[in-house]
C-alpha atoms as a PDB file:
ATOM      1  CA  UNK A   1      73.430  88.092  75.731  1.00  0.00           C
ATOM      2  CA  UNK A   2      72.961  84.663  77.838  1.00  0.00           C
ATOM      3  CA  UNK A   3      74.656  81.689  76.166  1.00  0.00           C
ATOM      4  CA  UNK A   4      74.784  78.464  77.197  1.00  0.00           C
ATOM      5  CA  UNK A   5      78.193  76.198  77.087  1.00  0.00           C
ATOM      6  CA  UNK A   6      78.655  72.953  74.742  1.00  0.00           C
ATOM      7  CA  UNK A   7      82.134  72.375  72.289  1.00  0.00           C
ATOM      8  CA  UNK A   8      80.454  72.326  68.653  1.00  0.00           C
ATOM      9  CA  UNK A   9      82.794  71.319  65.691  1.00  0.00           C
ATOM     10  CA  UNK A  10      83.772  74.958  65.066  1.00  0.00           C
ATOM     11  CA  UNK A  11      84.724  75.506  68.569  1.00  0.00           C
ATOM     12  CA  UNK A  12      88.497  74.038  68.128  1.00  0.00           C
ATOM     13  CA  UNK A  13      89.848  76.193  70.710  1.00  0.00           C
ATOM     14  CA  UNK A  14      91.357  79.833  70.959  1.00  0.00           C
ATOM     15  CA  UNK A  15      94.312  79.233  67.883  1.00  0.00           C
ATOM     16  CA  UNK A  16      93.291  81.490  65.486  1.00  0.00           C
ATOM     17  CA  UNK A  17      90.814  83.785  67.525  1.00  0.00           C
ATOM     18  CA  UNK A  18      92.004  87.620  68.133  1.00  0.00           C
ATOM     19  CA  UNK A  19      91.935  87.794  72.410  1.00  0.00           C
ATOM     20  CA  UNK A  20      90.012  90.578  73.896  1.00  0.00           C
ATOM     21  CA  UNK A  21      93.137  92.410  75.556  1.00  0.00           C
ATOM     22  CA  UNK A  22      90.849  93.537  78.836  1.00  0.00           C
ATOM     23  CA  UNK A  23      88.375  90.749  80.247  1.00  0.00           C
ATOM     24  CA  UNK A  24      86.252  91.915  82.907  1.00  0.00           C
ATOM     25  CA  UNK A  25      84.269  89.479  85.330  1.00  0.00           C
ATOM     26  CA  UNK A  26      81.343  90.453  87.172  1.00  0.00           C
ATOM     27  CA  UNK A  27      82.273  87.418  90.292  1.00  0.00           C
ATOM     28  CA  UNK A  28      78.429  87.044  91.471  1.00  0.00           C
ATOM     29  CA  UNK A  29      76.757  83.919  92.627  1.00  0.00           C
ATOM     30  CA  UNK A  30      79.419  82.868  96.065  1.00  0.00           C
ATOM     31  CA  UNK A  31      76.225  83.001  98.481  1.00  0.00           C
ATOM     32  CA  UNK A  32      74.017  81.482  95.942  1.00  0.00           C
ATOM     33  CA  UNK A  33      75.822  78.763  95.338  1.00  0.00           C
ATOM     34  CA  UNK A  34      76.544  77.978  99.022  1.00  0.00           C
ATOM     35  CA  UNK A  35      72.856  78.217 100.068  1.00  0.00           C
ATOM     36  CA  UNK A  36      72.161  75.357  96.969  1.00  0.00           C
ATOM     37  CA  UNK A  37      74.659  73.427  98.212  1.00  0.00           C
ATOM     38  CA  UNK A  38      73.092  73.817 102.063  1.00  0.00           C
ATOM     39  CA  UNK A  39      76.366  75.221 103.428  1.00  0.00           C
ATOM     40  CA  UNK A  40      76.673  79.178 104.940  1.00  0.00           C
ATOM     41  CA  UNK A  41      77.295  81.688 102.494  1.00  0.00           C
ATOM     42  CA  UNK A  42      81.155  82.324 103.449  1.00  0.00           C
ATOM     43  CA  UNK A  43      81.854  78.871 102.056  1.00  0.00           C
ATOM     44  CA  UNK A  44      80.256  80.368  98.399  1.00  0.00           C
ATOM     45  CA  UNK A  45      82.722  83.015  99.369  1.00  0.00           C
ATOM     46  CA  UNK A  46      86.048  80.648  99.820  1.00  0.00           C
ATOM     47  CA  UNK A  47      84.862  78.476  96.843  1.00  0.00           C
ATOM     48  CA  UNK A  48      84.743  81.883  94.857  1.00  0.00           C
ATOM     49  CA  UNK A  49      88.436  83.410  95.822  1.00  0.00           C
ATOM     50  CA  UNK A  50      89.579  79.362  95.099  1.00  0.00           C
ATOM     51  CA  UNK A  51      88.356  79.795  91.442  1.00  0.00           C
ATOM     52  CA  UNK A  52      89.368  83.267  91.293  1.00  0.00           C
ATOM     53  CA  UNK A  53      92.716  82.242  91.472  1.00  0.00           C
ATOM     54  CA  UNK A  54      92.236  79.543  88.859  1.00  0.00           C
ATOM     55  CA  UNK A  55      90.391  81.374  86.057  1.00  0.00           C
ATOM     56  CA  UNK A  56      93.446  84.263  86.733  1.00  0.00           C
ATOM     57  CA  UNK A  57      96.306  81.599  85.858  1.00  0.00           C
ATOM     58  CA  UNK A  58      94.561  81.083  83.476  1.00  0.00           C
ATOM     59  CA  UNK A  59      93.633  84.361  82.181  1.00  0.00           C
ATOM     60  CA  UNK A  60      97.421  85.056  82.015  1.00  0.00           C
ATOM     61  CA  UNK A  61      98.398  81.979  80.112  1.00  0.00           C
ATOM     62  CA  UNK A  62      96.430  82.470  77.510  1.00  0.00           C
ATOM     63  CA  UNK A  63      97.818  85.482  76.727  1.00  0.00           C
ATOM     64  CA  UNK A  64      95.192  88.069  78.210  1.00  0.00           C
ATOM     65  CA  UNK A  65      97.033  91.374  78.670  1.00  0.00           C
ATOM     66  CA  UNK A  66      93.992  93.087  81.503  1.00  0.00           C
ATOM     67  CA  UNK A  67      91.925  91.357  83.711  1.00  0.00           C
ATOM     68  CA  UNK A  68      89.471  93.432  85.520  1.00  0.00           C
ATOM     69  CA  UNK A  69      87.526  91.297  88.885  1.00  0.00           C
ATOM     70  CA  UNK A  70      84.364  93.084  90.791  1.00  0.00           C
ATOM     71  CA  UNK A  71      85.577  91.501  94.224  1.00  0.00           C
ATOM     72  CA  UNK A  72      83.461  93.916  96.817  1.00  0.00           C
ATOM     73  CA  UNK A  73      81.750  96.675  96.013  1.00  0.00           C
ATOM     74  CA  UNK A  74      81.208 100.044  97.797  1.00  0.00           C
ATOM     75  CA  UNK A  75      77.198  99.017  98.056  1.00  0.00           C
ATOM     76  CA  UNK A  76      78.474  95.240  99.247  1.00  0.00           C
ATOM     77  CA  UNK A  77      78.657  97.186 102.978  1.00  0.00           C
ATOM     78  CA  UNK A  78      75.559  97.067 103.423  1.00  0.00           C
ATOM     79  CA  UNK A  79      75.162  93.107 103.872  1.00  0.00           C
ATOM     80  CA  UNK A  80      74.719  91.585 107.144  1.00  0.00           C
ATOM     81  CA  UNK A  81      77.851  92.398 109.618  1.00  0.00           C
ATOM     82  CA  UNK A  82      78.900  88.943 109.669  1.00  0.00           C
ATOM     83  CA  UNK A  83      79.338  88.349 106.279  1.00  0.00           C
ATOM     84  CA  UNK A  84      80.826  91.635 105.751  1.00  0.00           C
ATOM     85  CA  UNK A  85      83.499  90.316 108.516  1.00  0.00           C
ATOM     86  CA  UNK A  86      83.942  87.268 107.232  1.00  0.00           C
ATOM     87  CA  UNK A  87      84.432  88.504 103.564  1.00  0.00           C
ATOM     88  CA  UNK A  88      87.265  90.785 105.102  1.00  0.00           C
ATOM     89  CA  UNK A  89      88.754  87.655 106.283  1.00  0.00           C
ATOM     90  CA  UNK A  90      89.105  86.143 103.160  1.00  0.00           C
ATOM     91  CA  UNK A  91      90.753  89.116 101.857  1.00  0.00           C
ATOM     92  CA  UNK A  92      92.918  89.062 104.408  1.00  0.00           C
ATOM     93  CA  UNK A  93      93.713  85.359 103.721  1.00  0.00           C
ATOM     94  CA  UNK A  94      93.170  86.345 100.123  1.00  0.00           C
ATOM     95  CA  UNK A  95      96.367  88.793 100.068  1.00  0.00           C
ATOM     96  CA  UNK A  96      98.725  86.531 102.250  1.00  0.00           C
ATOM     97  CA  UNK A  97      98.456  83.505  99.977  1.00  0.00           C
ATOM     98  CA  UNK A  98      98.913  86.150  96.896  1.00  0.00           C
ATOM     99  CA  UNK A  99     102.050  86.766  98.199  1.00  0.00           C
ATOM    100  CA  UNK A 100     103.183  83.118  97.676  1.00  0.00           C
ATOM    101  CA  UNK A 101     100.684  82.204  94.827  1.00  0.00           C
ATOM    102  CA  UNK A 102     101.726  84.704  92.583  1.00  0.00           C
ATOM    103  CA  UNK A 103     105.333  85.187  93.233  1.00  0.00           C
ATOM    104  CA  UNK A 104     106.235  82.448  90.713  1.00  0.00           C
ATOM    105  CA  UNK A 105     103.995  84.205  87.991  1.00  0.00           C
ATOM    106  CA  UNK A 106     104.611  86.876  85.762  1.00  0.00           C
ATOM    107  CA  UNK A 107     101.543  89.189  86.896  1.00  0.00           C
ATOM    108  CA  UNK A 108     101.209  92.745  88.190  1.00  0.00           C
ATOM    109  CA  UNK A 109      98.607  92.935  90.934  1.00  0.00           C
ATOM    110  CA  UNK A 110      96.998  96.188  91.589  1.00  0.00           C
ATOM    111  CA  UNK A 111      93.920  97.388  93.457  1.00  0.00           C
ATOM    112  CA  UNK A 112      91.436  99.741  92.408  1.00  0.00           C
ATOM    113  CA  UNK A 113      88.551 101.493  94.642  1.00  0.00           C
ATOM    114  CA  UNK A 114      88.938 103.248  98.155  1.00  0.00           C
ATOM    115  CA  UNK A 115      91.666 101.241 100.016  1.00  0.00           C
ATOM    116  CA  UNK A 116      90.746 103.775 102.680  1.00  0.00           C
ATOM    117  CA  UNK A 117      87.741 102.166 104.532  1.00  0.00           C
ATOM    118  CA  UNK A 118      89.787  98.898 105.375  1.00  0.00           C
ATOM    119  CA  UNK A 119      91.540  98.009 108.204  1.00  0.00           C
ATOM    120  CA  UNK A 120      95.505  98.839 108.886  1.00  0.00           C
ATOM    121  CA  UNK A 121      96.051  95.666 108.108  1.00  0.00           C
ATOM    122  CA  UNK A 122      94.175  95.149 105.179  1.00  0.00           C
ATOM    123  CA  UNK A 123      95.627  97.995 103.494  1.00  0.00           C
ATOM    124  CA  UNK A 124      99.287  97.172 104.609  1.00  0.00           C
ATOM    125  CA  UNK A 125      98.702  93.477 102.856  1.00  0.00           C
ATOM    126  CA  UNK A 126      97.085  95.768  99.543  1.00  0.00           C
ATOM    127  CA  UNK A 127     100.563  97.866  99.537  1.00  0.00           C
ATOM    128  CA  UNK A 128     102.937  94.761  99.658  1.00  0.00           C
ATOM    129  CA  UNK A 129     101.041  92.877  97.084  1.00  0.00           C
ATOM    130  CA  UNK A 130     100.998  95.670  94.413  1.00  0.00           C
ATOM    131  CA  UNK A 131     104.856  96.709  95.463  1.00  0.00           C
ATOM    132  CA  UNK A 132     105.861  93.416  94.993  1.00  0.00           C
ATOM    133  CA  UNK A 133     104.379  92.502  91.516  1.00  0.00           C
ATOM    134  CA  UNK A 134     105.415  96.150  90.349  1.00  0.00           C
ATOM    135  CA  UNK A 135     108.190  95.181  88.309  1.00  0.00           C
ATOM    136  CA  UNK A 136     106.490  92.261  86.991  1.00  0.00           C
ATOM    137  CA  UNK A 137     106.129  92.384  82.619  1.00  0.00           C
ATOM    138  CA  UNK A 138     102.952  89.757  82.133  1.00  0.00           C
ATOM    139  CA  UNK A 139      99.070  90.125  82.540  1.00  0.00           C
ATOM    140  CA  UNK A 140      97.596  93.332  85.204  1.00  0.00           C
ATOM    141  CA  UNK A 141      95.183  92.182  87.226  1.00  0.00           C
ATOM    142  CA  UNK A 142      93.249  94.639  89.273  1.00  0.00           C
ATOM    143  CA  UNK A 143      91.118  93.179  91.954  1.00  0.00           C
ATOM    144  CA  UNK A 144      88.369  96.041  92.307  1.00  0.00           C
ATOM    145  CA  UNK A 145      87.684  95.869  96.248  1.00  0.00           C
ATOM    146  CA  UNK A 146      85.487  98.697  97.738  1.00  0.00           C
ATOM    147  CA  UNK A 147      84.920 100.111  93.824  1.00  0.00           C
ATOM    148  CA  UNK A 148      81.816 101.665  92.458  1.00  0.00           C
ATOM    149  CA  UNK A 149      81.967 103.309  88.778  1.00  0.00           C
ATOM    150  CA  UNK A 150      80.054 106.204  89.623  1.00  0.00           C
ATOM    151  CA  UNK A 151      82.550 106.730  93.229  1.00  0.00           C
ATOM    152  CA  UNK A 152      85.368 106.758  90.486  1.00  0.00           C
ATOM    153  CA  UNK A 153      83.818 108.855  88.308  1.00  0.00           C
ATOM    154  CA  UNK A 154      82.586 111.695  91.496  1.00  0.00           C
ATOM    155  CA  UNK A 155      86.686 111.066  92.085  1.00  0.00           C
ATOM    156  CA  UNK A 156      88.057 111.780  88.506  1.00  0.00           C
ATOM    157  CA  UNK A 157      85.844 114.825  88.232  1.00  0.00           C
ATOM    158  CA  UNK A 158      87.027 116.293  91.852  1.00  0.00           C
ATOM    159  CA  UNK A 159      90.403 115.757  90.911  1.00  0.00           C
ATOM    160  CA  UNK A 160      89.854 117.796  87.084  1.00  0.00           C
ATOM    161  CA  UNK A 161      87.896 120.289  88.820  1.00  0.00           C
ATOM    162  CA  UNK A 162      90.916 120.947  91.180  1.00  0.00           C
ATOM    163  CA  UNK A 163      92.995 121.771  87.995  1.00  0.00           C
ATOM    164  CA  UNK A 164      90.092 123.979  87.333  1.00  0.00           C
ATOM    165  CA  UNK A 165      89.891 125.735  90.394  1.00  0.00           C
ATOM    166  CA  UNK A 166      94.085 125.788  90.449  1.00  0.00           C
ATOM    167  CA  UNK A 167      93.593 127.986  86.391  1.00  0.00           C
ATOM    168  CA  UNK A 168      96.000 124.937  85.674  1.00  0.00           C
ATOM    169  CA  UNK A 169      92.753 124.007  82.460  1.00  0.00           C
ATOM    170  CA  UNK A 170      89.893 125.689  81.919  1.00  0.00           C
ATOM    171  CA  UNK A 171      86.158 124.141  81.711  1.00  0.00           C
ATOM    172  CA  UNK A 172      86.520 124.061  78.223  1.00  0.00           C
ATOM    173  CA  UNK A 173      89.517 122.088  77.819  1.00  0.00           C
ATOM    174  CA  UNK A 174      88.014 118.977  79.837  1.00  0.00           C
ATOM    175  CA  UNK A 175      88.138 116.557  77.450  1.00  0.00           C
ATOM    176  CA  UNK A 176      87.082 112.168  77.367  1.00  0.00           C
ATOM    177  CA  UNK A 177      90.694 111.422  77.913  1.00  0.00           C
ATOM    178  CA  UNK A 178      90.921 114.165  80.762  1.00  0.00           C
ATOM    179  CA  UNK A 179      88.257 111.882  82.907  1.00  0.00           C
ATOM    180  CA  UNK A 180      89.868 108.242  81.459  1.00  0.00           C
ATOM    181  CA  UNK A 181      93.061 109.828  82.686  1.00  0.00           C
ATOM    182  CA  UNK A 182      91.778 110.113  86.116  1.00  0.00           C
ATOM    183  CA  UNK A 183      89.842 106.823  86.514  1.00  0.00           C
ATOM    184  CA  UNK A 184      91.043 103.487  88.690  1.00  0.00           C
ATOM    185  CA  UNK A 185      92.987 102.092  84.894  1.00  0.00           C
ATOM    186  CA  UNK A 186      94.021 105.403  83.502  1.00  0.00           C
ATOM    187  CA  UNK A 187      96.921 104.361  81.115  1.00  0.00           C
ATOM    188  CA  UNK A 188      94.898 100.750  80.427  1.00  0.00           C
ATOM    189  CA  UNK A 189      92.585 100.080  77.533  1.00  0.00           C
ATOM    190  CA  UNK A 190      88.763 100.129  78.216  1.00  0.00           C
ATOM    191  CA  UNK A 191      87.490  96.504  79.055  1.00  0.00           C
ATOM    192  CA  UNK A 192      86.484  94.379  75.477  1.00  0.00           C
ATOM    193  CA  UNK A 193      84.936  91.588  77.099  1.00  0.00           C
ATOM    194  CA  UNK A 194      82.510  91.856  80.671  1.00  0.00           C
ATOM    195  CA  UNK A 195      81.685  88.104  81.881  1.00  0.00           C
ATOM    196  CA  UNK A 196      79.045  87.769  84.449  1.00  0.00           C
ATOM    197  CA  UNK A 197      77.907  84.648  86.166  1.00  0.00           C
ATOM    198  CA  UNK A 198      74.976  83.960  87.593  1.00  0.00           C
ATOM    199  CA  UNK A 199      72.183  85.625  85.453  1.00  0.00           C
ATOM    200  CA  UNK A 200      72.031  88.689  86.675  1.00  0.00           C
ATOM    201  CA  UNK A 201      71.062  91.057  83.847  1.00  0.00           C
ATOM    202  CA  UNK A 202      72.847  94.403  85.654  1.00  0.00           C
ATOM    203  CA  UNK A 203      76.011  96.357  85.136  1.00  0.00           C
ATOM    204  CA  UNK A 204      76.039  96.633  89.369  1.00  0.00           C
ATOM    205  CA  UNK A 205      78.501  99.609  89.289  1.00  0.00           C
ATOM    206  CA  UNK A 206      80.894  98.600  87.688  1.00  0.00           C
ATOM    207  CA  UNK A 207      83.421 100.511  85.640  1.00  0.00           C
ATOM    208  CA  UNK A 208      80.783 102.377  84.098  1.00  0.00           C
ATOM    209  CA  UNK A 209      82.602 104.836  82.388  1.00  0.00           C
ATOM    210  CA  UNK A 210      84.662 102.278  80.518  1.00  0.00           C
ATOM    211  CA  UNK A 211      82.507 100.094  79.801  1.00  0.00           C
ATOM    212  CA  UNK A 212      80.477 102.370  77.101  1.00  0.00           C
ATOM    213  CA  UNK A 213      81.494  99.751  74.465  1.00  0.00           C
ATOM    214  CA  UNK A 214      82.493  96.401  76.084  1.00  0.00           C
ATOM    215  CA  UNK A 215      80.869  93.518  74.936  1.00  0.00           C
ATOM    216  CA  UNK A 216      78.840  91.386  77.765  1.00  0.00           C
ATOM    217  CA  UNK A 217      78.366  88.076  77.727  1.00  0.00           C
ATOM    218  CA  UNK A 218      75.745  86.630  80.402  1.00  0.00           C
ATOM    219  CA  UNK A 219      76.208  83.083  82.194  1.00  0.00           C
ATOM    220  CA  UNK A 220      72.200  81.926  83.116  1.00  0.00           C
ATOM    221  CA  UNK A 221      73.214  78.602  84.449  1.00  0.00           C
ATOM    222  CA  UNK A 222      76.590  79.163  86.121  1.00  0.00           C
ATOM    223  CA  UNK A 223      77.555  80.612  89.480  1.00  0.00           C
ATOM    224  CA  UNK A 224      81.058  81.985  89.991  1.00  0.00           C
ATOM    225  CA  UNK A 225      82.636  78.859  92.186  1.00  0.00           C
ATOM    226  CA  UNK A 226      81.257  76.728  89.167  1.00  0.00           C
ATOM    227  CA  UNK A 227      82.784  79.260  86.163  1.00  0.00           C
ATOM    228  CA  UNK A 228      85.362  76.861  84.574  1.00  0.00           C
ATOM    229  CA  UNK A 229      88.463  77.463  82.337  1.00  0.00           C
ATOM    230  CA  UNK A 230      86.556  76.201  79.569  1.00  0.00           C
ATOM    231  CA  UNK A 231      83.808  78.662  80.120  1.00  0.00           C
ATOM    232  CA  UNK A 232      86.011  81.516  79.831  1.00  0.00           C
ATOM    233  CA  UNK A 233      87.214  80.393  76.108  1.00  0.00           C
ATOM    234  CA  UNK A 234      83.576  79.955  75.227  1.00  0.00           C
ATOM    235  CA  UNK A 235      82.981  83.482  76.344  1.00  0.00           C
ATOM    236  CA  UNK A 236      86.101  84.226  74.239  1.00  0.00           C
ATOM    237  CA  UNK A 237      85.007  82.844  71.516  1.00  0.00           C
ATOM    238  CA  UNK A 238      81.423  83.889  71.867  1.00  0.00           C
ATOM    239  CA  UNK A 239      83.205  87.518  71.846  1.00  0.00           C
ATOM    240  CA  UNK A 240      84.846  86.985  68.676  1.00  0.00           C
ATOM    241  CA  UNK A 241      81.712  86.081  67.152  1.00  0.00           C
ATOM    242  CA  UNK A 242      80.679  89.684  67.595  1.00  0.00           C
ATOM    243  CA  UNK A 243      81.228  92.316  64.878  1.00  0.00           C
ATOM    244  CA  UNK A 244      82.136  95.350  67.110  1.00  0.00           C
ATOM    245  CA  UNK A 245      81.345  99.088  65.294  1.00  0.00           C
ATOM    246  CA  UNK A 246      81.715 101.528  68.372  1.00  0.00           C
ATOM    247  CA  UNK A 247      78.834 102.977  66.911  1.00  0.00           C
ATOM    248  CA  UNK A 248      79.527 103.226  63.434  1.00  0.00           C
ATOM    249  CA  UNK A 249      77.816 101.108  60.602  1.00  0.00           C
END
């Protein structure tokens, strides 16, 4: 559903409104919003990790217990070279300022997707951010960087079928939670809320699996760098508008 954003009189904030307790955001829009704006599309890109950081405080502080960002995705390699570089820059600038930006809040930082296919570096900077926050008792963020749902999903089932093959299950006993058990957020609940800027009307990949009953709300007018804190209560509150059933009547 596409909503647009205005503050009517029954919109008195997030008080007495039951929180989704796993938000995802689809962040789309960086190069878009650069190329309006006349500037090259890794400024869209810094303008996007600057709000990232913003709408996660914020996330946190209103007591959101998941947070779930689509930061690169395993199809985002196939963009031109230098943006691909300069996007692995960021990151690289991303997870050095996470050191110091997060240290003084109470959330637990972990990646999901193949660390694998990034630099020594890179994944070095990945380990000491999640080892870090470990201990940490607030909000889990992942930050899903070279993810794709149905790359998880391939993964969850190799790993099952290896049980299989090792007489540790049978066939038969594969089971829902055997796959959710295997995924990127095994031991988290499935995402509530999906938020994506921009207008796009596509899942793009992303946590498929979990995302059989999450509620989407779709942003026509907004890019990601322009996605404000008040934005995300209206999404809030346009998601507890909705009278979930999970299929029943």
């Amino acid at each position: 559903m596409a909503i647009g954003f205005f503050k009517s009189k029954k919109d008195k904030g997030l008080e007495d409104v039951i929180l989704p307790e796993h938000i995802g955001i689809i962040m789309d829009g960086n190069g878009r919003w650069a190329q309006k704006r006349g500037l090259p599309r890794k400024a869209g890109h810094r303008a996007g990790a600057k709000n990232f950081r913003t709408i996660t405080k914020h996330c946190a502080n209103i007591g959101i217990k998941y947070l779930t960002v689509y930061a690169f995705s395993t199809e985002n390699w196939k963009r031109p070279k230098d943006e691909v570089n300069a996007l692995m820059e960021l990151f690289k600038s991303y997870l050095e300022e996470a050191i110091r930006d997060f240290k003084d809040e109470d959330i637990v930082v972990r990646f999901i997707g193949d660390k694998t296919a990034f630099s020594p570096e890179l994944q070095a900077l990945i380990k000491e951010n999640e080892e870090c926050s470990a201990d940490r008792k607030g909000m889990v963020l992942n930050i899903a960087m070279n993810y794709g749902g149905r790359d998880e999903i391939v993964r969850a089932m190799r790993r099952i079928a290896e049980r299989v093959e090792n007489k540790e299950i049978t066939a038969g006993d594969i089971t829902e939670n055997d796959i959710s058990d295997n995924l990127y957020t095994a031991g988290q609940p499935d995402p509530d809320l999906i938020i994506r800027p921009s207008g796009e009307y596509r899942i793009s990949n992303f946590l498929l699996w979990q995302s059989a009953y999450s509620e989407y709300v779709i942003l026509d007018d907004v890019l990601w760098p322009d996605f404000s804190k008040d934005m995300l209560e209206q999404c809030i509150l346009e998601y507890a508008r909705r009278n979930r059933r999970f299929g029943s009547v």
